[in-house]
C-alpha atoms as a PDB file:
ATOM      1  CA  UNK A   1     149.855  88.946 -71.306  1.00  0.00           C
ATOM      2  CA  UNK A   2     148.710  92.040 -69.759  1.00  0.00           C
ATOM      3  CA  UNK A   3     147.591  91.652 -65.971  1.00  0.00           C
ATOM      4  CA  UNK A   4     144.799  93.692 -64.680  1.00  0.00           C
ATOM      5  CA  UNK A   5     142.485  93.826 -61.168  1.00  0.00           C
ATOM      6  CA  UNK A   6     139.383  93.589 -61.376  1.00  0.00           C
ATOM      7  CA  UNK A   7     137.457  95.115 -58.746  1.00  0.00           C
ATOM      8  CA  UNK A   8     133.871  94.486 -57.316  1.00  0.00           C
ATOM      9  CA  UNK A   9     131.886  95.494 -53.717  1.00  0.00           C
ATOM     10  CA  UNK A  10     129.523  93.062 -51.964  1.00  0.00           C
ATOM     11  CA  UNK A  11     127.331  93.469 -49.260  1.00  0.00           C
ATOM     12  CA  UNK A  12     128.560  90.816 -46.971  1.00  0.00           C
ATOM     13  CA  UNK A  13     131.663  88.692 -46.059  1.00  0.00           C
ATOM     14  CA  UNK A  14     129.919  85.093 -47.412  1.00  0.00           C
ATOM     15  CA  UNK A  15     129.056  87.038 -50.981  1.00  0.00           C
ATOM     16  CA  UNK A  16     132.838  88.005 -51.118  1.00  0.00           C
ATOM     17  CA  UNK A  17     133.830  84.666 -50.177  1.00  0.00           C
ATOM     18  CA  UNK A  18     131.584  82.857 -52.352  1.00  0.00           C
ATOM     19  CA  UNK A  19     132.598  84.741 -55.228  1.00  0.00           C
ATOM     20  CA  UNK A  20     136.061  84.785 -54.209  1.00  0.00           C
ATOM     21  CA  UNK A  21     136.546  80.968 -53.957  1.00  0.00           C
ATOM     22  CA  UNK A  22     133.990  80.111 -57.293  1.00  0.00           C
ATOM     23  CA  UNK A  23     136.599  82.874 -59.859  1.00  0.00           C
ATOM     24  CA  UNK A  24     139.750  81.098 -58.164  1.00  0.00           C
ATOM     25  CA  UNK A  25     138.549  77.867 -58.543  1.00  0.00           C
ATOM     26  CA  UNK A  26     137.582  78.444 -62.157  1.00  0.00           C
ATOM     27  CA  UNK A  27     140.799  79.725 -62.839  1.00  0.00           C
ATOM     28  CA  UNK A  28     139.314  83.234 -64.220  1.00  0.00           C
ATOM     29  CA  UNK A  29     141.417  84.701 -61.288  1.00  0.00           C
ATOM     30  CA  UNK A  30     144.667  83.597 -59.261  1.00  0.00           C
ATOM     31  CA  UNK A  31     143.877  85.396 -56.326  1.00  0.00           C
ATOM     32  CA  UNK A  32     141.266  86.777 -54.902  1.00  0.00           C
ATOM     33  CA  UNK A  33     141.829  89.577 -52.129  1.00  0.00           C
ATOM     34  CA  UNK A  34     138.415  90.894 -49.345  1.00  0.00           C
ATOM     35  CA  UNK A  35     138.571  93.614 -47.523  1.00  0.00           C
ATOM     36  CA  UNK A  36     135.758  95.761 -45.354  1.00  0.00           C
ATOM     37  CA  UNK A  37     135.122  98.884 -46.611  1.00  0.00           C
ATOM     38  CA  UNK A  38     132.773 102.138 -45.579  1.00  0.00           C
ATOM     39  CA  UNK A  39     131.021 103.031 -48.773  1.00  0.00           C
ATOM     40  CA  UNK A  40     129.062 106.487 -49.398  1.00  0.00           C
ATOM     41  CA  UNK A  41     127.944 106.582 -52.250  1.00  0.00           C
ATOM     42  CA  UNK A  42     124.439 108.259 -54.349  1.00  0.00           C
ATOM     43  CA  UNK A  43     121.478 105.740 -54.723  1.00  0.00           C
ATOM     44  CA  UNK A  44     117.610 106.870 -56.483  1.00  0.00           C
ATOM     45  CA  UNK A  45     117.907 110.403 -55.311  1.00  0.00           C
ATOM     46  CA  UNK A  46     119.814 110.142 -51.835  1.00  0.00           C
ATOM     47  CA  UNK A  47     123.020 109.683 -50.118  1.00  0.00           C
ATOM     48  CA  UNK A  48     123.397 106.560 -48.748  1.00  0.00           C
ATOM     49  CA  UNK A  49     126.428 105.059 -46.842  1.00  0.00           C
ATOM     50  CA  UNK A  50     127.221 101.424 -45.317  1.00  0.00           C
ATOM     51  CA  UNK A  51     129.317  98.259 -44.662  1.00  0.00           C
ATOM     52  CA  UNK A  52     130.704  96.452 -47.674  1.00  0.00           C
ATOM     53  CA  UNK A  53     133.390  94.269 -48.642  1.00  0.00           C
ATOM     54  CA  UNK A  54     135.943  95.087 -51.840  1.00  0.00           C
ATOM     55  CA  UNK A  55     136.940  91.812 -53.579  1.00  0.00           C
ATOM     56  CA  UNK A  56     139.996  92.026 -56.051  1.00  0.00           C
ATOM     57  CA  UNK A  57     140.428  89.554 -58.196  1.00  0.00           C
ATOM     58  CA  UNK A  58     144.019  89.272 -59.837  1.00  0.00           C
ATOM     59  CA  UNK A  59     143.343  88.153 -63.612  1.00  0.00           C
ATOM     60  CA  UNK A  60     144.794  88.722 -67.226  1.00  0.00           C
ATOM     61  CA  UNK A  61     143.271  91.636 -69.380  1.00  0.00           C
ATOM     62  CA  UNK A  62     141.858  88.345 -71.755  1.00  0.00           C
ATOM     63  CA  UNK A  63     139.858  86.715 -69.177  1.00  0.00           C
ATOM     64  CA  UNK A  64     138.298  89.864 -67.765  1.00  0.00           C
ATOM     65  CA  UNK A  65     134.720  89.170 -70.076  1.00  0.00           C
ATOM     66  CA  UNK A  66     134.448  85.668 -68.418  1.00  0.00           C
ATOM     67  CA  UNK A  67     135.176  87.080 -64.957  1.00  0.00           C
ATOM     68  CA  UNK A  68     132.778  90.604 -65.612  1.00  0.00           C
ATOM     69  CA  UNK A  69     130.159  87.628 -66.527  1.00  0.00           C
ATOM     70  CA  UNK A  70     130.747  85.500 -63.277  1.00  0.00           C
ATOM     71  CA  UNK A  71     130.952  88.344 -61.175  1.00  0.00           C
ATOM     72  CA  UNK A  72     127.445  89.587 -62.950  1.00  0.00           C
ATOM     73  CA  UNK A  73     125.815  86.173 -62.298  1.00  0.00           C
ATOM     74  CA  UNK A  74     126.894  85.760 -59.285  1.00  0.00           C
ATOM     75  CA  UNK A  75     126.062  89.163 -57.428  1.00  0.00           C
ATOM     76  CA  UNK A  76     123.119  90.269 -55.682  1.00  0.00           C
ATOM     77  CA  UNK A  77     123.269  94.404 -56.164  1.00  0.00           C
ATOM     78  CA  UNK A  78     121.035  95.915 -59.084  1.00  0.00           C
ATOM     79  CA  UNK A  79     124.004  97.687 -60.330  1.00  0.00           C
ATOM     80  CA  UNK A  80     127.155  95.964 -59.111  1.00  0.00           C
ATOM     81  CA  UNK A  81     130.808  98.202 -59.616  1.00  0.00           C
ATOM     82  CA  UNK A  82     132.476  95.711 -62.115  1.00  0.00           C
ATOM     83  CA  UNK A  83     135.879  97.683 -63.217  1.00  0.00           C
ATOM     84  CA  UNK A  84     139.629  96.710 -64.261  1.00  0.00           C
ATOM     85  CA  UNK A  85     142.411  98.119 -63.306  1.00  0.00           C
ATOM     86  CA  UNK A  86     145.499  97.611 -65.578  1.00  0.00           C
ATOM     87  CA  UNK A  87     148.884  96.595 -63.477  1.00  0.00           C
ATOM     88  CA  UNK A  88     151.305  98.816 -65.586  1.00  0.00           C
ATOM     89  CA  UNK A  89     154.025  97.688 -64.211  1.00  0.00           C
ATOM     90  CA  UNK A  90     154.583  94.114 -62.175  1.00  0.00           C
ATOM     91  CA  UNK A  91     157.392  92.178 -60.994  1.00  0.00           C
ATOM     92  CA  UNK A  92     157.687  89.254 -63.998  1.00  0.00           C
ATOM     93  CA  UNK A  93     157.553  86.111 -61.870  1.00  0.00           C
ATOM     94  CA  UNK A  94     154.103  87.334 -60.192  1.00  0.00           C
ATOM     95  CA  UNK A  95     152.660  88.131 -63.599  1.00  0.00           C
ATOM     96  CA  UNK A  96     153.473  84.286 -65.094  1.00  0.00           C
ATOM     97  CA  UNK A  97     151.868  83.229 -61.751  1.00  0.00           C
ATOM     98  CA  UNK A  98     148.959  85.254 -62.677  1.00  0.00           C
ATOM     99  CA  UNK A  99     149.016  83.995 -66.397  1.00  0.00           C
ATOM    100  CA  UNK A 100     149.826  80.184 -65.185  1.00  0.00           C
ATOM    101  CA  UNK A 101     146.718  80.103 -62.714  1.00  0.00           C
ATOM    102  CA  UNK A 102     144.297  81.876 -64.717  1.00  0.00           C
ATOM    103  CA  UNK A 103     145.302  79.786 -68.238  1.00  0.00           C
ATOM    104  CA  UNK A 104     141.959  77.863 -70.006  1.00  0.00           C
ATOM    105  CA  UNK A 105     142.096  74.454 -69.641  1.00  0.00           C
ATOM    106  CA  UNK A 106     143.229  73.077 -73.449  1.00  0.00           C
END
């Protein structure tokens, strides 16, 4: 089991929550993490900067397809930042925590 973070930014706090509490509930994440961010970033042509929130979801490398697709579904940007981050190196209990509360139903 490799554990990864998979990262995504959201306009507003009841997005992040939203999202946050529909990946945890479906098991495709244990944990979800939101945080406010200042963003500035290039958009069509200009430079645009604002508000947003940064949701982390904690997840397994094999669910990250089924959480890319949630996230996907489930956002409202036109081009949402969907990326994983690998966890190269985690304390063991945390990671069968991660692998326990992200398992498919059998």
């Amino acid at each position: 089991m490799t554990a990864i973070a998979v990262v995504t930014t959201v306009g507003d706090k009841k997005e992040a929550r939203r999202m946050a509490h529909a990946l945890v509930e479906a098991k495709l994440a244990a944990c979800a993490q939101i945080e406010k961010i200042d963003s500035v970033y290039a958009w069509k042509g200009a430079i645009e900067n604002g508000r947003e929130y940064r949701v982390l979801f904690k997840t397994t490398e094999a669910r990250y397809e089924a959480v890319e697709s949630a996230i996907r579904d489930m956002h409202s940007y036109e081009l949402p930042a969907i990326y994983a981050v690998p966890c190269a190196r985690i304390f063991g209990p945390y990671a069968a925590w991660i692998e326990q509360n992200t398992a498919r139903d059998k």
